[in-house]
PDB file of N, CA and C in Angstrom:
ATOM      1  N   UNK A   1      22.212  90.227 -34.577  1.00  0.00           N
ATOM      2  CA  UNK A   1      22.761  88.956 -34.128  1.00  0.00           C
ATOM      3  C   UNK A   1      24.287  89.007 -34.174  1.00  0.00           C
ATOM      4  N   UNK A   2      24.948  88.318 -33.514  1.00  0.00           N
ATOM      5  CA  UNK A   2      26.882  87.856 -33.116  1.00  0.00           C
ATOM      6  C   UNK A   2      26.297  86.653 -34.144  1.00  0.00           C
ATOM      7  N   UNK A   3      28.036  86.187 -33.740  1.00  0.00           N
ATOM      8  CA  UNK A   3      28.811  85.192 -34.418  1.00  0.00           C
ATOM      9  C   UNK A   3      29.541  84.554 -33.485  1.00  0.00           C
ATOM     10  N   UNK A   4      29.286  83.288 -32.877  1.00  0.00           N
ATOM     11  CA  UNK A   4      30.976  82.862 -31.679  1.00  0.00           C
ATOM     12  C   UNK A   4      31.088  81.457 -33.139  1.00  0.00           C
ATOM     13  N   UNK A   5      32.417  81.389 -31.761  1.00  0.00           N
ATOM     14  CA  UNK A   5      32.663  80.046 -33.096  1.00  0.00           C
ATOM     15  C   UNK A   5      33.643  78.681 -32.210  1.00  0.00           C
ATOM     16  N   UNK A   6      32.888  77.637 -32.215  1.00  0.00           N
ATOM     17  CA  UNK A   6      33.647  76.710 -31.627  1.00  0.00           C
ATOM     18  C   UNK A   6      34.979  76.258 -32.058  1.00  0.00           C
ATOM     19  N   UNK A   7      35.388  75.275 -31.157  1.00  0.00           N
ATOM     20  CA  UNK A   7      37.025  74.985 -31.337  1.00  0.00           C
ATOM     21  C   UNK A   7      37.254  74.295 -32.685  1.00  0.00           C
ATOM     22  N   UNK A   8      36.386  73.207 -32.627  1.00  0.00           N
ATOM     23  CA  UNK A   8      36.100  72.248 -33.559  1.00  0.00           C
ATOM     24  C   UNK A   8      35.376  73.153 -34.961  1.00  0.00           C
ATOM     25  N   UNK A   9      34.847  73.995 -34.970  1.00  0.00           N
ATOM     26  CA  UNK A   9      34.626  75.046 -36.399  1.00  0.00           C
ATOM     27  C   UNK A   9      36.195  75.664 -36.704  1.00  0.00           C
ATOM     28  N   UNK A  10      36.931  76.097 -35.994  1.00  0.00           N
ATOM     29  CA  UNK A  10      37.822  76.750 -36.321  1.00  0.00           C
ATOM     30  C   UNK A  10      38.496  75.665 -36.943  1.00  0.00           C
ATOM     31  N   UNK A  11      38.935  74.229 -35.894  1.00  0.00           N
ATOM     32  CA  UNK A  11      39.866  73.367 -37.194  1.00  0.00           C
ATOM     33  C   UNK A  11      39.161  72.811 -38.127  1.00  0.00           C
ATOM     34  N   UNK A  12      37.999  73.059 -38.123  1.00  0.00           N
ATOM     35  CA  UNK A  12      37.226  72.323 -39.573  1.00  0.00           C
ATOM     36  C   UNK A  12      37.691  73.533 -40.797  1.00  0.00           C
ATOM     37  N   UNK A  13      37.319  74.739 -40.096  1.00  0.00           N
ATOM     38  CA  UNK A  13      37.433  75.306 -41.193  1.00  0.00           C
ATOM     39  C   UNK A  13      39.077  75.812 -42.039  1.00  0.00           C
ATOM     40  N   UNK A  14      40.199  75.610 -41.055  1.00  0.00           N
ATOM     41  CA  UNK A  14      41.572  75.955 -41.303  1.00  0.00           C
ATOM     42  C   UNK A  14      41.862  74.619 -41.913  1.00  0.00           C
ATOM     43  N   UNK A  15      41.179  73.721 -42.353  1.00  0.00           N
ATOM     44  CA  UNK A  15      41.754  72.185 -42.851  1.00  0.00           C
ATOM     45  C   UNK A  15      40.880  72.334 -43.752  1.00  0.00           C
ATOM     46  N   UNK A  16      39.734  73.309 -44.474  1.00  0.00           N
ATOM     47  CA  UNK A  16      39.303  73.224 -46.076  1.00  0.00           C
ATOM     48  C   UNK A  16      39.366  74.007 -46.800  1.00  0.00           C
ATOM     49  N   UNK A  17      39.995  73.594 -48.371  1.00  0.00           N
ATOM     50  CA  UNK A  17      40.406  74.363 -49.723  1.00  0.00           C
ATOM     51  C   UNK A  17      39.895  76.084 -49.076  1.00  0.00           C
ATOM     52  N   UNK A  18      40.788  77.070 -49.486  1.00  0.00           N
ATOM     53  CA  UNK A  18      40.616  77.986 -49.718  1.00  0.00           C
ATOM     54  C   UNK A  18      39.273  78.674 -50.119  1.00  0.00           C
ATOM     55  N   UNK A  19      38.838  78.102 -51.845  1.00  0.00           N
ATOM     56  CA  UNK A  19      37.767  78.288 -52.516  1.00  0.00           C
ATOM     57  C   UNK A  19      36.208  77.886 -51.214  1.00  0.00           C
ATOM     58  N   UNK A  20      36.538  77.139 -50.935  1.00  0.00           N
ATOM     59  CA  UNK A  20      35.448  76.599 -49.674  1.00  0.00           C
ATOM     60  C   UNK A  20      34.978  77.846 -48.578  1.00  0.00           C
ATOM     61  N   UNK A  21      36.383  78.234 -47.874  1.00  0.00           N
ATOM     62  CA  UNK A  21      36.778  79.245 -47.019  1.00  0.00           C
ATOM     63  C   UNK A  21      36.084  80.056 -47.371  1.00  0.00           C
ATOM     64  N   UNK A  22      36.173  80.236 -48.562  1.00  0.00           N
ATOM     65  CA  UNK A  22      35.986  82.152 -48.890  1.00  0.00           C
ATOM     66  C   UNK A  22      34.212  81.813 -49.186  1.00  0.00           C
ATOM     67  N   UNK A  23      33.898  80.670 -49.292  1.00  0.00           N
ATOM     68  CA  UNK A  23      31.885  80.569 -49.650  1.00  0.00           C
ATOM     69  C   UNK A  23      31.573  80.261 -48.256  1.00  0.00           C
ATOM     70  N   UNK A  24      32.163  80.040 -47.243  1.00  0.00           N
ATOM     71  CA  UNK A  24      31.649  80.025 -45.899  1.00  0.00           C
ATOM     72  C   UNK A  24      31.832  80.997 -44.991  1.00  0.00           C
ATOM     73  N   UNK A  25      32.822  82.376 -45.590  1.00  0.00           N
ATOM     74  CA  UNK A  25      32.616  83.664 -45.182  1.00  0.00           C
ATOM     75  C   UNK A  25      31.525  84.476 -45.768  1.00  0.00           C
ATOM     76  N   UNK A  26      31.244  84.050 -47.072  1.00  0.00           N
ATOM     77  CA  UNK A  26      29.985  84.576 -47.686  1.00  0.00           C
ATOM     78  C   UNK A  26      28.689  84.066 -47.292  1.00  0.00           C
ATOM     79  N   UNK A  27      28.480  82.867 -46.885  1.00  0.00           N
ATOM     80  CA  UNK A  27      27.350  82.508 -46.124  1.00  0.00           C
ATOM     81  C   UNK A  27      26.753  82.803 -44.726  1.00  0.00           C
ATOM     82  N   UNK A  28      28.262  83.007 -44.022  1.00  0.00           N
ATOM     83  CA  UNK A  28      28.440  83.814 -42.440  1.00  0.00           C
ATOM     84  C   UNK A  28      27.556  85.162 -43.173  1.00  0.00           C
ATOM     85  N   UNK A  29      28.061  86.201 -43.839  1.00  0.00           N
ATOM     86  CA  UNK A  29      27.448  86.959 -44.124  1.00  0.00           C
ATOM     87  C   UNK A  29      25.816  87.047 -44.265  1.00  0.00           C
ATOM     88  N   UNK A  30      25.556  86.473 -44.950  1.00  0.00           N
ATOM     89  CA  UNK A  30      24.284  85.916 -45.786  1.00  0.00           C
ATOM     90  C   UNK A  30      23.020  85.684 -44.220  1.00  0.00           C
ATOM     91  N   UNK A  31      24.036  84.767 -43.103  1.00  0.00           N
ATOM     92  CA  UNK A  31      23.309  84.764 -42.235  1.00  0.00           C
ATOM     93  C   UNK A  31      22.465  85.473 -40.805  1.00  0.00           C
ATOM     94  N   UNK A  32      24.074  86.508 -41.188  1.00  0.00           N
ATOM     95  CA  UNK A  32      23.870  87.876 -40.378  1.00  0.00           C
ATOM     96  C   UNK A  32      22.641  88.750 -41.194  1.00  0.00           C
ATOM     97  N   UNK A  33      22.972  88.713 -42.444  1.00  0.00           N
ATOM     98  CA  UNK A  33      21.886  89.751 -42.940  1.00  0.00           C
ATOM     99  C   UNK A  33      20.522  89.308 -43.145  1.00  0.00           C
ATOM    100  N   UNK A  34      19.976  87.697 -43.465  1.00  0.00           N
ATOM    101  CA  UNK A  34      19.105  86.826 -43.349  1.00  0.00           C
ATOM    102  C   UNK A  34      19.143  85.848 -43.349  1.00  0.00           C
ATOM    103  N   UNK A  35      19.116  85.080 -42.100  1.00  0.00           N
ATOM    104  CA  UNK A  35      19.039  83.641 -42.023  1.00  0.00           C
ATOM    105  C   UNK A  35      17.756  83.119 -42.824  1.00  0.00           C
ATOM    106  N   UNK A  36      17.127  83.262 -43.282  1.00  0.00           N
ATOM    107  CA  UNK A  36      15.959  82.850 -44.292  1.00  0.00           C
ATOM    108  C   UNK A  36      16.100  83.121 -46.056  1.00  0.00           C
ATOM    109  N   UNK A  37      17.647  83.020 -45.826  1.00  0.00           N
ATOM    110  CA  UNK A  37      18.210  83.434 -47.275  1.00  0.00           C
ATOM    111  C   UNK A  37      18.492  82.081 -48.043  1.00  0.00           C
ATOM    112  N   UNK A  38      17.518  82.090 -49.510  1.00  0.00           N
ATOM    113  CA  UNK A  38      17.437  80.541 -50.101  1.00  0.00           C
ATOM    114  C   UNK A  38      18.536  80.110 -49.890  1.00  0.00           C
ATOM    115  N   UNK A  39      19.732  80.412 -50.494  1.00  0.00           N
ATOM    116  CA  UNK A  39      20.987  79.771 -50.705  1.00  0.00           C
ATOM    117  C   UNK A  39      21.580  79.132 -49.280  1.00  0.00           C
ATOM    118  N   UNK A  40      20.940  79.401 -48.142  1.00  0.00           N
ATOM    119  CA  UNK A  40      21.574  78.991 -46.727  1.00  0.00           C
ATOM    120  C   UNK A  40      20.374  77.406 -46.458  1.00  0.00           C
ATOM    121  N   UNK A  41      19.534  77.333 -46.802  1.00  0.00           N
ATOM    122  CA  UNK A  41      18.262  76.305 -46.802  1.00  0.00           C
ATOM    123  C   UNK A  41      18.967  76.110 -44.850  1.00  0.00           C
ATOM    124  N   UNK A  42      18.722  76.444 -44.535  1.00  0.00           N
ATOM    125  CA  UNK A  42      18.782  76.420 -43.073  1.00  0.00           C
ATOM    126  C   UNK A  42      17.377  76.031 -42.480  1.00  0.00           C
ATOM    127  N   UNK A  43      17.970  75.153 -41.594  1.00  0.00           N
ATOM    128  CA  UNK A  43      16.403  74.176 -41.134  1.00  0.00           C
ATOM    129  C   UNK A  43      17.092  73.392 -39.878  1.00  0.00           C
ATOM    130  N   UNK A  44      16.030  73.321 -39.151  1.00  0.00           N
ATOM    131  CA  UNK A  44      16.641  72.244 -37.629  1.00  0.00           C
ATOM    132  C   UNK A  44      16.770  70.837 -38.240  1.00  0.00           C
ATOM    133  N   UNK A  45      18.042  70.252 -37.595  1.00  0.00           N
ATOM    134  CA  UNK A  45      18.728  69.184 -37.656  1.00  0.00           C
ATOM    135  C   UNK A  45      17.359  68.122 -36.924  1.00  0.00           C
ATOM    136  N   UNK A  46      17.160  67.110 -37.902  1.00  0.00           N
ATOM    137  CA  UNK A  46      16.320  65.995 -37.620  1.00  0.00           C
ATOM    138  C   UNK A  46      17.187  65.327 -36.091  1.00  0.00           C
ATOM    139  N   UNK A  47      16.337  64.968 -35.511  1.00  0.00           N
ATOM    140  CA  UNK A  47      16.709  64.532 -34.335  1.00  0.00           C
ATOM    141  C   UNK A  47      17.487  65.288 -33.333  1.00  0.00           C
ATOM    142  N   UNK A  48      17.897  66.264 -33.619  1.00  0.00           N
ATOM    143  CA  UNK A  48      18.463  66.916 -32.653  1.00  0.00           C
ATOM    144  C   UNK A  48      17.727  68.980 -32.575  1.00  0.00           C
ATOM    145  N   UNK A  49      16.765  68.771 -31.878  1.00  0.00           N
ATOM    146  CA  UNK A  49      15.923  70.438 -31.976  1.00  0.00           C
ATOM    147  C   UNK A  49      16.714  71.444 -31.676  1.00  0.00           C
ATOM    148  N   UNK A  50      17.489  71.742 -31.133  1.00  0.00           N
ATOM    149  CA  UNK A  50      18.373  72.311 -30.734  1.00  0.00           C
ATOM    150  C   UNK A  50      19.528  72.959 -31.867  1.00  0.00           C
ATOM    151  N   UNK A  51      19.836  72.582 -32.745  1.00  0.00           N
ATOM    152  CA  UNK A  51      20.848  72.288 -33.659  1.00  0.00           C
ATOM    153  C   UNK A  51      20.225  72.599 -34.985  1.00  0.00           C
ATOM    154  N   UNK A  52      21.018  73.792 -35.869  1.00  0.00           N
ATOM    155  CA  UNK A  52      20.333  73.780 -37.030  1.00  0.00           C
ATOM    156  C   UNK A  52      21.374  73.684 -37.783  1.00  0.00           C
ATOM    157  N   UNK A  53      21.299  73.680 -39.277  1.00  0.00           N
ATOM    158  CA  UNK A  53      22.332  73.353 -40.361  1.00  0.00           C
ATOM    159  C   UNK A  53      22.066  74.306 -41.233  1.00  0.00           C
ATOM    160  N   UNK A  54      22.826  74.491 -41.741  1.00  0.00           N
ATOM    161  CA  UNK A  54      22.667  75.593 -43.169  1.00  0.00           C
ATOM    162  C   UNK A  54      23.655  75.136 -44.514  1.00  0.00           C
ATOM    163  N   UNK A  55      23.434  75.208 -45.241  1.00  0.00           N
ATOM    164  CA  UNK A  55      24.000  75.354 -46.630  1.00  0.00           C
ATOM    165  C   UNK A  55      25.207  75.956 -46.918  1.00  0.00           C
ATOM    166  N   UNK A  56      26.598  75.516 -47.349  1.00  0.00           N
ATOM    167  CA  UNK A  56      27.744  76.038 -47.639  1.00  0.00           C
ATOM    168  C   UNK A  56      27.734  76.318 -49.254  1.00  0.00           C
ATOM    169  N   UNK A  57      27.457  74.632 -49.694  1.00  0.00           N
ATOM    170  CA  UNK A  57      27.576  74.333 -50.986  1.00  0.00           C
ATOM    171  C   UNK A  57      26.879  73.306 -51.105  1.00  0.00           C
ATOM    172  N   UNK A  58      26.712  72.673 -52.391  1.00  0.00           N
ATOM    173  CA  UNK A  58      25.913  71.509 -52.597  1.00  0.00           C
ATOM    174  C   UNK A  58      26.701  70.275 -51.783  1.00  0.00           C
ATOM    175  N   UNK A  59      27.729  70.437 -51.132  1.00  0.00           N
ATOM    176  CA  UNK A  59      28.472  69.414 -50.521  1.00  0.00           C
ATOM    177  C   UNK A  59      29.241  69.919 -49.121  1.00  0.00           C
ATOM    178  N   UNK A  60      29.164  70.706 -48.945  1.00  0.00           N
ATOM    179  CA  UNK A  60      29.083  71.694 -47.644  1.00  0.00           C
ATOM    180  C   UNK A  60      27.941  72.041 -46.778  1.00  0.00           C
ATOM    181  N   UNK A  61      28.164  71.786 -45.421  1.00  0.00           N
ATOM    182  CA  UNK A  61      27.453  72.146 -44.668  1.00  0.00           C
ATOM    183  C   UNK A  61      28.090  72.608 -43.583  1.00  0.00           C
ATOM    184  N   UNK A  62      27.172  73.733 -42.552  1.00  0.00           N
ATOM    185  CA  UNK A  62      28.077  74.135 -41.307  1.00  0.00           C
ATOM    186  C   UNK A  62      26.538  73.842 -40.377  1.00  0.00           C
ATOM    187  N   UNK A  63      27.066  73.405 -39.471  1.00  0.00           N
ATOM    188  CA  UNK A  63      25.962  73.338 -37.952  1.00  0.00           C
ATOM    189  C   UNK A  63      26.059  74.536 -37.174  1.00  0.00           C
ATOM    190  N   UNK A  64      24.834  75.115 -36.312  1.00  0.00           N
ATOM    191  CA  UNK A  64      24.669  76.164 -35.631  1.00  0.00           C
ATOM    192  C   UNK A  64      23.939  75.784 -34.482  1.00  0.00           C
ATOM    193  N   UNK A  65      24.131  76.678 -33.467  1.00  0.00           N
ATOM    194  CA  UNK A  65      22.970  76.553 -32.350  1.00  0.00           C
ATOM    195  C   UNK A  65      22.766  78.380 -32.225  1.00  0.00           C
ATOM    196  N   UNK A  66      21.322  78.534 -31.688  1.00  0.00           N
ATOM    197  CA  UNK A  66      20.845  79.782 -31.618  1.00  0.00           C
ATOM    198  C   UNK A  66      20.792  80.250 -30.230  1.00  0.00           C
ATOM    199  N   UNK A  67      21.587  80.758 -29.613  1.00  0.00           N
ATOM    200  CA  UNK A  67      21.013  81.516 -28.249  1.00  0.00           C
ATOM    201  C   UNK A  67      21.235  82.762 -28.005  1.00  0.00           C
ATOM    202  N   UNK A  68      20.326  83.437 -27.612  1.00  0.00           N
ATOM    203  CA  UNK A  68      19.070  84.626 -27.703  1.00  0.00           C
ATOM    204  C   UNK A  68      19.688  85.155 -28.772  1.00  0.00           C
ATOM    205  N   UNK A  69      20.897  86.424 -28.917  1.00  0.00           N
ATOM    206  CA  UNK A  69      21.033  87.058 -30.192  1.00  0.00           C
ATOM    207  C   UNK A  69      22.501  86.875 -30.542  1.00  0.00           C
ATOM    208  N   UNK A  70      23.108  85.141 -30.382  1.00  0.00           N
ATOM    209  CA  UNK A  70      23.937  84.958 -30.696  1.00  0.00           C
ATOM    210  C   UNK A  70      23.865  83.482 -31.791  1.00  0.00           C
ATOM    211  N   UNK A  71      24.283  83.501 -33.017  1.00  0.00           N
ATOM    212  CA  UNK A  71      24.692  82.432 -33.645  1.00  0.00           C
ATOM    213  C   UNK A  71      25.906  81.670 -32.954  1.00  0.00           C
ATOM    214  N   UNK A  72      26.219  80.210 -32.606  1.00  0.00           N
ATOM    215  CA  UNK A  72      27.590  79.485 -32.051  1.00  0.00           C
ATOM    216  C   UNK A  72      27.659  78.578 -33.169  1.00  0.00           C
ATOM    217  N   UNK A  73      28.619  79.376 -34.183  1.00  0.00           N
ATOM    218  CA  UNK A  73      29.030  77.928 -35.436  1.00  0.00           C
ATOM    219  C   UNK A  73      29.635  76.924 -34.394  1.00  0.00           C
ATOM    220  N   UNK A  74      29.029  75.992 -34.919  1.00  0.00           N
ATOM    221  CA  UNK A  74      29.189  74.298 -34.179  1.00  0.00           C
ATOM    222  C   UNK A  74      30.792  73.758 -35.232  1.00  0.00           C
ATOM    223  N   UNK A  75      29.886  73.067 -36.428  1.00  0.00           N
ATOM    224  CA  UNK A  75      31.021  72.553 -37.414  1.00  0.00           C
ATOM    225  C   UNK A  75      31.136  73.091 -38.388  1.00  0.00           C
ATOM    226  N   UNK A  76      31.690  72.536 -39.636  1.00  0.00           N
ATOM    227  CA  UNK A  76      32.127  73.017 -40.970  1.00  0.00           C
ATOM    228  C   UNK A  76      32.184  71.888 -41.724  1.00  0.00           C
ATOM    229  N   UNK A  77      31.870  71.611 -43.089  1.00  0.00           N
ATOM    230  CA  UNK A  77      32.452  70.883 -43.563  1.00  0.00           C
ATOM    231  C   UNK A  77      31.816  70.062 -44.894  1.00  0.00           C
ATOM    232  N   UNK A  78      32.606  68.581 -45.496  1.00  0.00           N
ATOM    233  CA  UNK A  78      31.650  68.571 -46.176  1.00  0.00           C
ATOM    234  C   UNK A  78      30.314  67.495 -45.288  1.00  0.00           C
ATOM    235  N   UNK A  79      29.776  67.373 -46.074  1.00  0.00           N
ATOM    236  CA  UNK A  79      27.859  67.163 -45.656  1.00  0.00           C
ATOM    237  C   UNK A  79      27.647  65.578 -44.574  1.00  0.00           C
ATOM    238  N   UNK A  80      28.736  65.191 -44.681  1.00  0.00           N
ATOM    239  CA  UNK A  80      28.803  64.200 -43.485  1.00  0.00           C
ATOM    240  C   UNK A  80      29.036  64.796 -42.349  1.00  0.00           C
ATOM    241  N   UNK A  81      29.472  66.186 -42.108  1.00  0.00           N
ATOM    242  CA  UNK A  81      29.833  66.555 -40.925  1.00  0.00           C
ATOM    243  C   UNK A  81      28.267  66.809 -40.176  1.00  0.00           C
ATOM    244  N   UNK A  82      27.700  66.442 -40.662  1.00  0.00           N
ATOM    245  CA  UNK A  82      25.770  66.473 -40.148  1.00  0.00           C
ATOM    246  C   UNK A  82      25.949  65.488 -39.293  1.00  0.00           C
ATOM    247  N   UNK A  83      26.752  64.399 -39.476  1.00  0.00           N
ATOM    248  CA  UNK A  83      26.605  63.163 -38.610  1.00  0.00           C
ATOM    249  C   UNK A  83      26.973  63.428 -36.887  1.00  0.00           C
ATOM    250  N   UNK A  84      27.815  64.395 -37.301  1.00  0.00           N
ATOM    251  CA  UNK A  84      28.976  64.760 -36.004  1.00  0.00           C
ATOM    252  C   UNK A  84      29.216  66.711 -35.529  1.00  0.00           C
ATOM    253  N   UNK A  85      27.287  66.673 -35.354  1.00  0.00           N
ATOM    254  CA  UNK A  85      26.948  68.093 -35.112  1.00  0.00           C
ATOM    255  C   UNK A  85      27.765  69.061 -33.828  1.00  0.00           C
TER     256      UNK A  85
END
């Protein structure tokens, strides 16, 4: 699987703490090597099928969409950013 990354991921992610940064390069990881990895609890976004979410931190979340063997990080952020996939 790739990695693209939207406009709106890039300024989500250049506008949070450092410490944040560096657990959402480790989860990028995590997802390349298994997206079925506990710590990512990755699952489709209620109401929207299309759209899945994964786990940053207990207050972090990043949105994804899947097409064919590409991940497109959507957002970043903390866990309200679910609202605004």
């Amino acid at each position: 699987m790739k990695i693209a990354f939207t406009k709106p991921f890039h300024k989500d992610y250049q506008e949070l703490p450092a410490h944040i940064q560096l657990r959402i390069d480790e989860q990028i990881e995590r997802l390349l090597d298994n997206p079925r990895h506990p710590s990512l609890r990755m699952k489709k976004m209620e109401g929207r099928p299309s759209i899945w979410e994964a786990r940053i931190t207990g207050g972090y979340r990043m949105t994804l969409q899947i097409d064919g063997d590409t991940y497109l990080l959507r957002r970043v952020g903390p866990h309200n950013v679910l609202k605004r996939p």
